[in-house]
Protein backbone atom coordinates (compact mmCIF):
# COMPACT_ATOMS: atom_id res chain seq x y z
CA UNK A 1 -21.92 13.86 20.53
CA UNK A 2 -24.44 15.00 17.92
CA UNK A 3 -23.78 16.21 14.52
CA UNK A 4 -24.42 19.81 15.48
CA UNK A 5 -21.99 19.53 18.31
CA UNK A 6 -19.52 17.86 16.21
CA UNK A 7 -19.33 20.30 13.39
CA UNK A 8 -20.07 23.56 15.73
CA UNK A 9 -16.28 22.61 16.57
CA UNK A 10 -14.89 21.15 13.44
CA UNK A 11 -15.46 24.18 11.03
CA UNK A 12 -13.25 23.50 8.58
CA UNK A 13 -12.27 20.00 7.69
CA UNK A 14 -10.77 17.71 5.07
CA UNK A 15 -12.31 14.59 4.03
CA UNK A 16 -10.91 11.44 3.39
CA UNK A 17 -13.33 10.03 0.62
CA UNK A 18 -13.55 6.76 -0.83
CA UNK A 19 -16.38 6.77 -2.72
CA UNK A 20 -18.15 4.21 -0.11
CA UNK A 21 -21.56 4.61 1.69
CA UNK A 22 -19.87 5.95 4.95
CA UNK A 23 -17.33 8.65 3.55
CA UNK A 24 -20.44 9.94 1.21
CA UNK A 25 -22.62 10.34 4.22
CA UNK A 26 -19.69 12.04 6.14
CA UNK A 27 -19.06 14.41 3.02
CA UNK A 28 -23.34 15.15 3.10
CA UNK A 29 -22.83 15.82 6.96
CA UNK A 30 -19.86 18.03 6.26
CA UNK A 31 -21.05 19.95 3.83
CA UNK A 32 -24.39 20.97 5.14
CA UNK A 33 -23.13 21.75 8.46
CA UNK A 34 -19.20 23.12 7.62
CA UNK A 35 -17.82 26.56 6.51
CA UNK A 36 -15.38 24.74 4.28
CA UNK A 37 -15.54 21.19 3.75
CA UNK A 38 -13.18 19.51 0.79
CA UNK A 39 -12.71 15.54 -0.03
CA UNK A 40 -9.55 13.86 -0.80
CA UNK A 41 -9.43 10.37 -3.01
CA UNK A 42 -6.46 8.29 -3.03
CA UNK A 43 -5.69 6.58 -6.25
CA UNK A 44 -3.57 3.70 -5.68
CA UNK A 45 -2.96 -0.09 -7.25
CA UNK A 46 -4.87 -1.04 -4.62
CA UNK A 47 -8.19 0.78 -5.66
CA UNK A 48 -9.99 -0.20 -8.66
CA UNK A 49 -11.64 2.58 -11.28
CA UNK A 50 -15.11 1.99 -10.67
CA UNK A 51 -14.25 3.39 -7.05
CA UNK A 52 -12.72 6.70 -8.37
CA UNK A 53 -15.78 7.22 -10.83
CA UNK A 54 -18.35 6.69 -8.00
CA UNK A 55 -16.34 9.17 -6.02
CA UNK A 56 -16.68 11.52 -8.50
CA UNK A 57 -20.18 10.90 -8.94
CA UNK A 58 -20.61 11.95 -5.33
CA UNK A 59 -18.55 15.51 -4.95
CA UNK A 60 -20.36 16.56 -8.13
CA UNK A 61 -23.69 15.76 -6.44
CA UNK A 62 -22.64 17.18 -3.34
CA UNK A 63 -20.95 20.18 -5.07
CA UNK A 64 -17.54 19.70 -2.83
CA UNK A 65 -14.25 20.46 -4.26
CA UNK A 66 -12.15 17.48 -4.46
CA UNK A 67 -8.25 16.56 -5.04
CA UNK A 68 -7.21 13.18 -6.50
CA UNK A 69 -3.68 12.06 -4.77
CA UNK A 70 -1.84 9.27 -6.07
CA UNK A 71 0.51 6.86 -3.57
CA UNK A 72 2.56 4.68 -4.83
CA UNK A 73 1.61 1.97 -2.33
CA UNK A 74 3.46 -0.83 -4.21
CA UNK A 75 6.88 0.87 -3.82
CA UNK A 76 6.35 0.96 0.22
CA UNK A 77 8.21 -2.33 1.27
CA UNK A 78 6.64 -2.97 4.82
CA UNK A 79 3.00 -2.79 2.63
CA UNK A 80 4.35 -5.02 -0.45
CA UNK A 81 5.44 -7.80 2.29
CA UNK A 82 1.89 -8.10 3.14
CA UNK A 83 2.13 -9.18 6.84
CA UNK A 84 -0.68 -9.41 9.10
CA UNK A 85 -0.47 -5.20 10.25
CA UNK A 86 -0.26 -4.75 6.62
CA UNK A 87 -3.78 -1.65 6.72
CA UNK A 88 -1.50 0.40 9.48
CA UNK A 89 1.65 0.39 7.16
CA UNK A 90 -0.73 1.08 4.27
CA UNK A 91 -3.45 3.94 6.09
CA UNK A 92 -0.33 5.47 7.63
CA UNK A 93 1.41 6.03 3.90
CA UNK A 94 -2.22 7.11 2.69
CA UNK A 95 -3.80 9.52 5.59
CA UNK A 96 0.49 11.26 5.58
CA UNK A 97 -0.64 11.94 1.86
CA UNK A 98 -3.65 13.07 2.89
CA UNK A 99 -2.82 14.87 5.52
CA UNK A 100 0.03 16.90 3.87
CA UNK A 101 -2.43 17.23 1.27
CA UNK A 102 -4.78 19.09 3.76
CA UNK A 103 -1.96 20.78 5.63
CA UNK A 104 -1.06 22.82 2.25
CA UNK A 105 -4.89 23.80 2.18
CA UNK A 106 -5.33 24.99 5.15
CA UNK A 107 -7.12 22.56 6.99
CA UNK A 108 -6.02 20.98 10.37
CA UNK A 109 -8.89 18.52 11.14
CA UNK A 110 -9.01 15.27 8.82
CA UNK A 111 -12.21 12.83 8.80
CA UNK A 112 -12.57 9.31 7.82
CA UNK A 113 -15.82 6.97 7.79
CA UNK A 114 -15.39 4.28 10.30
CA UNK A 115 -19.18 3.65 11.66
CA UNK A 116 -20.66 2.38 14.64
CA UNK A 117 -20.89 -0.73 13.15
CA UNK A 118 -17.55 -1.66 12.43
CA UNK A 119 -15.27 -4.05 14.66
CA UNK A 120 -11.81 -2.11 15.11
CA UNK A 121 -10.43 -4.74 17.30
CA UNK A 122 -8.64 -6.31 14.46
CA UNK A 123 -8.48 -3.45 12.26
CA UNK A 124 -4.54 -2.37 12.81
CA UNK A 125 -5.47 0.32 10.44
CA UNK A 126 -7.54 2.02 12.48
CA UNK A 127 -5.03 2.29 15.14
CA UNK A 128 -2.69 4.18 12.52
CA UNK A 129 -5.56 6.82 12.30
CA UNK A 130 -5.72 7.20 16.30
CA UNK A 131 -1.71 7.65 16.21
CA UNK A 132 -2.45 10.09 13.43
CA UNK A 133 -5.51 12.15 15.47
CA UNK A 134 -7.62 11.23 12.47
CA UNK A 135 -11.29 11.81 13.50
CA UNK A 136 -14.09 9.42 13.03
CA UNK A 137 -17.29 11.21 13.27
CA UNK A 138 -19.67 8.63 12.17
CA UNK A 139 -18.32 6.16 14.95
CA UNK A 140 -18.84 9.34 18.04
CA UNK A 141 -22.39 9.97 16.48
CA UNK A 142 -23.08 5.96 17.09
CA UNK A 143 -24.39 5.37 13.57
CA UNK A 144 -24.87 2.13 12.74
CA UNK A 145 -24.19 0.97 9.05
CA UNK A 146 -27.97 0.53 8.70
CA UNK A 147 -28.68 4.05 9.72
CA UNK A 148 -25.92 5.42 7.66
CA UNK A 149 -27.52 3.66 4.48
CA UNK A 150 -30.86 5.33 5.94
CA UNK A 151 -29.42 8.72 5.41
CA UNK A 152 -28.09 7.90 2.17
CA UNK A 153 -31.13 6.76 0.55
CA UNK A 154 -32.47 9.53 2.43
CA UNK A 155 -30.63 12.29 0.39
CA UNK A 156 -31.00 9.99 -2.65
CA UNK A 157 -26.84 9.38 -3.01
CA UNK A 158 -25.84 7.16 -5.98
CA UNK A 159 -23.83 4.60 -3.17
CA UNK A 160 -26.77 4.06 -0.65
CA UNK A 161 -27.08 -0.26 -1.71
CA UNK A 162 -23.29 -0.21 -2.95
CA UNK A 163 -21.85 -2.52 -1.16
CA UNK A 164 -18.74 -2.34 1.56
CA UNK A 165 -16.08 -2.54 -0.46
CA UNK A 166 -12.33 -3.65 0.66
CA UNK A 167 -9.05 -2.69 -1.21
CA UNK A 168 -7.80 -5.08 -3.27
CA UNK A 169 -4.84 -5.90 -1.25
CA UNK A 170 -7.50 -7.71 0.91
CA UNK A 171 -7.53 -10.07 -1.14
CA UNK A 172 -4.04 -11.74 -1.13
CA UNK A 173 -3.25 -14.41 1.71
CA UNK A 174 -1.31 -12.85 4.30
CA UNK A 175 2.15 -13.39 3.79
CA UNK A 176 2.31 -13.60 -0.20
CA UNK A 177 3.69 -10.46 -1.66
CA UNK A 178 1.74 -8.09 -3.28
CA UNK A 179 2.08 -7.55 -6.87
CA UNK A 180 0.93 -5.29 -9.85
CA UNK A 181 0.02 -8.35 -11.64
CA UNK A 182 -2.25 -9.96 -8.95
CA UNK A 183 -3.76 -6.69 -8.30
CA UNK A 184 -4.65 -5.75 -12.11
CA UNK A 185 -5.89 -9.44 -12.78
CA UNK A 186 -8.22 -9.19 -9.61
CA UNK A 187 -9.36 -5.79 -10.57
CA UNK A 188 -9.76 -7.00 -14.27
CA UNK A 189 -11.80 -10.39 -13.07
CA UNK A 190 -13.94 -8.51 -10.48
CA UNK A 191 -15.03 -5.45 -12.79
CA UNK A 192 -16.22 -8.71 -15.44
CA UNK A 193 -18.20 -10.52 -12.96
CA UNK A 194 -19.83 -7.06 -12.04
CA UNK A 195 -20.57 -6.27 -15.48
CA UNK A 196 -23.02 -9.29 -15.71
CA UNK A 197 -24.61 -8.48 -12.21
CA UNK A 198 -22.61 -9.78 -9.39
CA UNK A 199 -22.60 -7.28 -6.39
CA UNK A 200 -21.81 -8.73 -3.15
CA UNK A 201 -18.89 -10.85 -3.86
CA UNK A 202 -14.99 -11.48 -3.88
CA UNK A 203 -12.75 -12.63 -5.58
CA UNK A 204 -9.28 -14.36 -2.92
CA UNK A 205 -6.50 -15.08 -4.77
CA UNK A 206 -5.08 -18.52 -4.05
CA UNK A 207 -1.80 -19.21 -5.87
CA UNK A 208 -2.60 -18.92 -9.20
CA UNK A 209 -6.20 -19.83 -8.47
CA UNK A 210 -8.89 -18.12 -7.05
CA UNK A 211 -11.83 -18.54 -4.30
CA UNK A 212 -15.00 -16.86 -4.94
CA UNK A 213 -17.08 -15.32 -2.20
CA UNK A 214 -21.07 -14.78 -2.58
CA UNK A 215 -23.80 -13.31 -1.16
CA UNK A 216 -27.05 -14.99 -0.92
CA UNK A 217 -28.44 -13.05 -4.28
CA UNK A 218 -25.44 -13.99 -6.36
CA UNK A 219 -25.49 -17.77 -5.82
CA UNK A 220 -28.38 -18.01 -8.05
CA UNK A 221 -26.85 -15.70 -10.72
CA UNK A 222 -24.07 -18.14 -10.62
CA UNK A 223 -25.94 -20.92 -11.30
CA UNK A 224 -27.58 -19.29 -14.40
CA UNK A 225 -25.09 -18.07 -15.78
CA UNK A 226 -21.74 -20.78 -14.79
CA UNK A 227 -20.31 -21.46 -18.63
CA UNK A 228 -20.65 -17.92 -18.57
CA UNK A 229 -18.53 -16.78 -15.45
CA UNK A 230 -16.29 -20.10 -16.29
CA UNK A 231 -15.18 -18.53 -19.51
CA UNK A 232 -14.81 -15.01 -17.89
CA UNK A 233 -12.40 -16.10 -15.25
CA UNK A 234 -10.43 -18.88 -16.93
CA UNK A 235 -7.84 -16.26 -18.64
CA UNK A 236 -6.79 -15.07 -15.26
CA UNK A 237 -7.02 -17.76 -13.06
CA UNK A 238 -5.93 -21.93 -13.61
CA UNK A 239 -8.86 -23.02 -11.20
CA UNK A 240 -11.99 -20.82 -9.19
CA UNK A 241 -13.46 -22.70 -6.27
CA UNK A 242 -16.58 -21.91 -4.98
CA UNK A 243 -16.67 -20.93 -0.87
CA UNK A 244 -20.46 -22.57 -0.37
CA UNK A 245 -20.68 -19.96 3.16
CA UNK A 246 -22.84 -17.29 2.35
CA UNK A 247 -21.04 -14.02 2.11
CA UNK A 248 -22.80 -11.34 4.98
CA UNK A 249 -24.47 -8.57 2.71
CA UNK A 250 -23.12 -5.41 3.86
């Protein structure tokens, strides 16, 4: 199905919007081709504020009207036990927000920004959205995450090189429960190491330590600058071990 196709039947839709590559692309596609188009964010403990503010950057770019929801994630207790289907309890909780959200508006058609490109057979939050009818448009068009990025530099959006980025709740081992205070010292330890350059990277927790992920580009960063990153981290976490794979840029 092409994009004309797609939106000749989906008129009026609501967007769930992240603030990544593939939900901006989505919103462009939206709005140039829907009668009324409007993005929904989800704040939650599990998003960090550098994601809201590039969000924002986008809908004012894009001139689309746009409602901030807030979920309370961490009081859900199926989500907070962190087991391995943890992403269906947690999209489920979000995309009802969103989706009541939508409701009240008047739309009956919600998109999402799953691409071509990604694997869904171990994404149990992507079988929430099927439950949910939640429509992937980017995934029936067949773009790729490459060709999505195309676009995006394309139409010169702010996100076209940001990097995939997952919740921070990916970051806790499976099975440890999730906690305000392991999600605030990630976001905290992250947002340093990006304000000195660091891009494609991650941050695992690892019982009071932490394992740091890189991409090719950042290993040499961290070599120049390790008394540096050393002194960053050390107030959040006892120990940071270095994972020497190479991180996939994204």
């Amino acid at each position: 199905m092409t994009e004309k196709e797609f939106f000749k039947e989906n008129k009026n839709v609501a967007v769930a919007f992240s603030g990544g590559v593939d939900s901006s692309v989505l919103l462009l596609l939206a709005k140039r081709y829907c009668e009324n188009v409007k993005a929904y964010f989800v704040k939650s403990s599990f998003q960090p504020e550098f994601e809201y503010e590039d969000a924002l950057a986008v809908t004012r770019l894009l001139d689309v009207e746009t409602e901030v929801i807030r979920v309370d994630v961490l009081s859900d207790k199926d989500i907070v036990k962190n087991p391995d289907i943890r992403c269906y309890y947690c999209k489920k909780r979000i995309f009802e927000a969103i989706c009541k959200a939508a409701e009240k508006d008047g739309f009956n058609t919600v998109l999402e920004g799953t691409n071509a490109s990604d694997d869904i057979s171990d994404r149990p939050g992507f079988a929430a959205l099927k439950e949910m009818g939640i429509l992937s448009p980017l995934r029936e068009f067949g773009y790729t995450k490459k060709q999505i990025r195309t676009i995006a530099r394309e139409n010169r959006l702010p996100v076209a090189d940001k990097p995939s980025y997952a919740c921070l709740a990916t970051r806790i081992p499976t099975g440890i429960v999730i906690t305000k205070e392991i999600l605030e010292k990630t976001e905290k330890a992250e947002g340093c190491l990006r304000n000195i350059g660091f891009k494609n990277f991650r941050l695992r927790y690892l019982d009071g330590a932490a394992k740091l992920e890189l991409g090719e580009k950042e290993f040499e960063l961290l070599y120049k600058n390790r008394e540096r990153v050393t002194t960053i981290l050390s107030p959040y976490y006892e120990n940071v071990y270095i994972d020497l794979r190479e991180r996939a840029d994204e």
